[in-house]
C-alpha atoms as a PDB file:
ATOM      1  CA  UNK A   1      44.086  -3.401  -0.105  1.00  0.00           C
ATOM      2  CA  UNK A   2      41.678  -3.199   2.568  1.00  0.00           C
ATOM      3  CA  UNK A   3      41.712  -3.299   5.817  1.00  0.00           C
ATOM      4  CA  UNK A   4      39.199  -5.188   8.073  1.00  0.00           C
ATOM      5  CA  UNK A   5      37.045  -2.512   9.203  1.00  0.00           C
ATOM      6  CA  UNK A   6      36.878  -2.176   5.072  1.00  0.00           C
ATOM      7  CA  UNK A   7      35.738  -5.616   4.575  1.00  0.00           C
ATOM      8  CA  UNK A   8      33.153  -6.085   7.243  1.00  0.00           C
ATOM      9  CA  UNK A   9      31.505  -3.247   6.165  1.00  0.00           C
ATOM     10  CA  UNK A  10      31.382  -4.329   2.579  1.00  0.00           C
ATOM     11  CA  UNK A  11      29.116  -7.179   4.344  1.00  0.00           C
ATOM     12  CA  UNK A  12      30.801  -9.983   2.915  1.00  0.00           C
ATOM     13  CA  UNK A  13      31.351 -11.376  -0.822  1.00  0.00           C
ATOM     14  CA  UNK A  14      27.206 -11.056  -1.331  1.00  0.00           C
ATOM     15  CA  UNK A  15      27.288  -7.615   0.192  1.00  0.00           C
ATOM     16  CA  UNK A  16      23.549  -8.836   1.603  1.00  0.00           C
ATOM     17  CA  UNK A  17      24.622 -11.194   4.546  1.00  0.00           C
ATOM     18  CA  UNK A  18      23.976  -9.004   7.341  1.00  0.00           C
ATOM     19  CA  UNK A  19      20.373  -7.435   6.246  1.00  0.00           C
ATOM     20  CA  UNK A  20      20.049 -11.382   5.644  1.00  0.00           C
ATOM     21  CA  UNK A  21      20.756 -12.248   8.770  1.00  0.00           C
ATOM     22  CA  UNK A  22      18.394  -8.947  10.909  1.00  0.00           C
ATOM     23  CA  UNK A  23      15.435  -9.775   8.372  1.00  0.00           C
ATOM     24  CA  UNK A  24      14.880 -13.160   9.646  1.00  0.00           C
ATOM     25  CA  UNK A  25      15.336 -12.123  13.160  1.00  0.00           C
ATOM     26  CA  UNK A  26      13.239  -9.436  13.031  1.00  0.00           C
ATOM     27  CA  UNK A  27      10.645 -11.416  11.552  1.00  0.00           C
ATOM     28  CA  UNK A  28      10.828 -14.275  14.028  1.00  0.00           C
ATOM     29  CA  UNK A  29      10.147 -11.977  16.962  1.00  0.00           C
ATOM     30  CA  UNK A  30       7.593 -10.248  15.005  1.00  0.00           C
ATOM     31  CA  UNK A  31       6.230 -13.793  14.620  1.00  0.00           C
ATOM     32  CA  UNK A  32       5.856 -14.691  18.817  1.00  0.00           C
ATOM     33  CA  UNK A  33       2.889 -11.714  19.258  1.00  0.00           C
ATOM     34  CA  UNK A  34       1.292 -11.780  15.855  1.00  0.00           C
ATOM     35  CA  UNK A  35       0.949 -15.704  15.918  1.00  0.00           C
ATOM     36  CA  UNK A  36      -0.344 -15.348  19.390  1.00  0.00           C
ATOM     37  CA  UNK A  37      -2.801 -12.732  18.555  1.00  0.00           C
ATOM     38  CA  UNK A  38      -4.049 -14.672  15.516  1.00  0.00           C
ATOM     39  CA  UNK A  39      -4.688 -17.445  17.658  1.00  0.00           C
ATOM     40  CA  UNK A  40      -6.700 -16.419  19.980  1.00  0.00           C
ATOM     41  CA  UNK A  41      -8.881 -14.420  17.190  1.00  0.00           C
ATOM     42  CA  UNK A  42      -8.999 -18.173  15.904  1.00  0.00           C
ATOM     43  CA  UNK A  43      -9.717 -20.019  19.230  1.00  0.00           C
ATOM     44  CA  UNK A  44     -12.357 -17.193  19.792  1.00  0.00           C
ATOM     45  CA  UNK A  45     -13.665 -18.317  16.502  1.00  0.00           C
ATOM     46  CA  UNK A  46     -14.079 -21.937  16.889  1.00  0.00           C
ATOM     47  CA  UNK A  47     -17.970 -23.208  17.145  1.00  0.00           C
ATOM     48  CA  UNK A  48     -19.470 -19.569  15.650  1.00  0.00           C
ATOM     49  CA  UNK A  49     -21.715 -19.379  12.632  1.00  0.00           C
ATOM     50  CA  UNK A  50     -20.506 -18.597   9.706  1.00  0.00           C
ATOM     51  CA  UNK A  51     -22.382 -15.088  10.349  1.00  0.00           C
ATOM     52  CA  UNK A  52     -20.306 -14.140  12.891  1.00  0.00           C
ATOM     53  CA  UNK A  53     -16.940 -15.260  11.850  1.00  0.00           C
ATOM     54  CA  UNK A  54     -17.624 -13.074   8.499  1.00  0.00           C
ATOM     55  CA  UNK A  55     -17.767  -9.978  10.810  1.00  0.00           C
ATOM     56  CA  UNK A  56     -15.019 -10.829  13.355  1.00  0.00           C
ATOM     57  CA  UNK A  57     -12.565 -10.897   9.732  1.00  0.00           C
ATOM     58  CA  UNK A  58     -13.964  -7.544   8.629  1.00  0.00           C
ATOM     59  CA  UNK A  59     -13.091  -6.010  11.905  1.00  0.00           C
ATOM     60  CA  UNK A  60     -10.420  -3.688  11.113  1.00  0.00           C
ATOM     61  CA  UNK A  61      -8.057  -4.412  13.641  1.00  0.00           C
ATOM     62  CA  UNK A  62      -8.325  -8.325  13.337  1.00  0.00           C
ATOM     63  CA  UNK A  63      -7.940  -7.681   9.525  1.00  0.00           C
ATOM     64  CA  UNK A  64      -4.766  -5.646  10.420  1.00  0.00           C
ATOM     65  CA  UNK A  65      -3.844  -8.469  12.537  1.00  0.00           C
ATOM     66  CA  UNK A  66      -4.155 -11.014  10.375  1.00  0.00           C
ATOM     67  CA  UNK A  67      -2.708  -9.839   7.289  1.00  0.00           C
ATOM     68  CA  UNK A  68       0.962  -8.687   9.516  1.00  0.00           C
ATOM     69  CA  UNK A  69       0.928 -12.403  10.660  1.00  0.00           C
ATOM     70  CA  UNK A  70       0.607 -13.726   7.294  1.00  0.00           C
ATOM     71  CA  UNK A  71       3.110 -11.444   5.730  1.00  0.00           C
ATOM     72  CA  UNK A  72       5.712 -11.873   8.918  1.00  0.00           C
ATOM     73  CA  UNK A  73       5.066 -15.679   8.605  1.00  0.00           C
ATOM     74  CA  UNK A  74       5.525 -15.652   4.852  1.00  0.00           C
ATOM     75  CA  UNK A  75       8.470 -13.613   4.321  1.00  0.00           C
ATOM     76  CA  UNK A  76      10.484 -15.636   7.283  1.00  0.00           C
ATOM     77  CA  UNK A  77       9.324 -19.361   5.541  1.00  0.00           C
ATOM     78  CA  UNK A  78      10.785 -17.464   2.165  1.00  0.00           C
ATOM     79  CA  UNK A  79      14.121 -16.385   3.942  1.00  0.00           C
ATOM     80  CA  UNK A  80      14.492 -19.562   5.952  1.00  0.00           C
ATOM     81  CA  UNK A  81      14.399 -21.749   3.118  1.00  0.00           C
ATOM     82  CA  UNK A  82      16.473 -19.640   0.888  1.00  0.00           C
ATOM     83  CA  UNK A  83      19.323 -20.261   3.498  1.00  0.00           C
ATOM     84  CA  UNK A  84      18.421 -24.250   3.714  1.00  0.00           C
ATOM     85  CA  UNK A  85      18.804 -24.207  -0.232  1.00  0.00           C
ATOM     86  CA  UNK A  86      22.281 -22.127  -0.177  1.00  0.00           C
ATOM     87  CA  UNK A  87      23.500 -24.242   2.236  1.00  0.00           C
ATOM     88  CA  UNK A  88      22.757 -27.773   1.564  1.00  0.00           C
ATOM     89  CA  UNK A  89      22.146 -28.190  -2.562  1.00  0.00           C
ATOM     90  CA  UNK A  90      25.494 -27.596  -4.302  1.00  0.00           C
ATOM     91  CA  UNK A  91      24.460 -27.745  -7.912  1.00  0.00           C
ATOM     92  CA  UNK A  92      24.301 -24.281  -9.389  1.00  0.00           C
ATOM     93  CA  UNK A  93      21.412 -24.750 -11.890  1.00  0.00           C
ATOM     94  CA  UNK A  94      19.306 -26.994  -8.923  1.00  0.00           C
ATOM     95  CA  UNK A  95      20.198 -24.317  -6.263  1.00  0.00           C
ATOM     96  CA  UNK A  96      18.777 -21.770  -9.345  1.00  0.00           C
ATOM     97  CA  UNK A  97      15.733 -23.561  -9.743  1.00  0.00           C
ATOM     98  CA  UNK A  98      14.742 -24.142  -5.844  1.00  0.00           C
ATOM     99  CA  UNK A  99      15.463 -20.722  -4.617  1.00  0.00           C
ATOM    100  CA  UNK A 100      13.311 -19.489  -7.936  1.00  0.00           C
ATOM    101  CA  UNK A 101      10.365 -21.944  -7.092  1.00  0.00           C
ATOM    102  CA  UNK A 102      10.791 -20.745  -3.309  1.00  0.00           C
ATOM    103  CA  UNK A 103      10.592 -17.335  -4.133  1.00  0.00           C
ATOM    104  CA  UNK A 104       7.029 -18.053  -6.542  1.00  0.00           C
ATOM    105  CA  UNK A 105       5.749 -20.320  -3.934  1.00  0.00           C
ATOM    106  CA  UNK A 106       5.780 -18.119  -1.058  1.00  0.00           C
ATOM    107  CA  UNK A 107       4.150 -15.160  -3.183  1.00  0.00           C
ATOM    108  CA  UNK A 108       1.499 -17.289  -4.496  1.00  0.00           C
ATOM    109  CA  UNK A 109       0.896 -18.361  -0.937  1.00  0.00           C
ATOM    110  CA  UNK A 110       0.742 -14.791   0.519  1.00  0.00           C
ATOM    111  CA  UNK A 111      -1.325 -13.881  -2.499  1.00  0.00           C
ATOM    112  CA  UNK A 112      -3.943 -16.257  -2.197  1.00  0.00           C
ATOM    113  CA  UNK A 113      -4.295 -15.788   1.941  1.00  0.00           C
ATOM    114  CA  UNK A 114      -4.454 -11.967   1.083  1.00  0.00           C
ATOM    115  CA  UNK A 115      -6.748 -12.326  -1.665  1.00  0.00           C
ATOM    116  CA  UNK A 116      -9.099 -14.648   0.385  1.00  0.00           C
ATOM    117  CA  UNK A 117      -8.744 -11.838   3.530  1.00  0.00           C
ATOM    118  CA  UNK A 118      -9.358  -9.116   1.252  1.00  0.00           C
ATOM    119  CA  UNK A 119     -12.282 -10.689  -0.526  1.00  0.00           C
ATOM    120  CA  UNK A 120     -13.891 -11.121   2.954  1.00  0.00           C
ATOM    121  CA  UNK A 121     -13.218  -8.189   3.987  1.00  0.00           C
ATOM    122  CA  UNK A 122     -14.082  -5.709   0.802  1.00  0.00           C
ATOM    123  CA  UNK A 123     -16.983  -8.107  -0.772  1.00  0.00           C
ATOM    124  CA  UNK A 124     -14.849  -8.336  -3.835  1.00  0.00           C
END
């Protein structure tokens, strides 16, 4: 038997629903000033040669910049759709397969921004 206390702080039947929950907030506020700094670095960009967008990206800070936004942006799209599959497809093995193609799309979309940020940055 437990009592309630017990059971919220066994967070649920997933045990997971809580950090669930703070993760996507945290990442949405972390969102509002990253996105905004990433645009203007990309408004400030607009019309340059090619020359002088290469060294605004190799800039350390706008390279730290850039890759928080794309990792903040890419983990909440992962979580947020995790919770659209849970909640609206109710076939086990569909449910499977979506939250498994989820999970591979949004790390071959952070790995191939990174990649291409890197590359720019290091000359690789």
């Amino acid at each position: 038997m437990k009592t309630p206390l017990g059971r919220v702080r066994g967070l649920g039947t997933a045990h997971s629903g809580t950090e669930h929950f703070w993760l996507q907030r945290l990442t949405a506020v972390a969102n509002l000033p990253l996105l905004i700094g990433f645009l203007i670095v990309i408004v400030a960009l607009v019309g340059r040669s090619h020359a002088a967008v290469i060294s605004t990206l190799t800039n350390p800070f706008v390279a730290i910049l850039i890759l928080s936004a794309l990792i903040s942006v890419v983990m909440h799209m992962r979580i947020g759709m995790q919770v659209i599959i849970e909640d609206y497809v109710h076939s086990e093995g569909r449910k499977i397969l979506l939250l498994m193609a989820n999970t591979f799309f949004s790390l071959g979309i952070g790995l191939a921004a990174a990649y291409a940020l890197l590359k720019i940055n290091f000359g690789l």
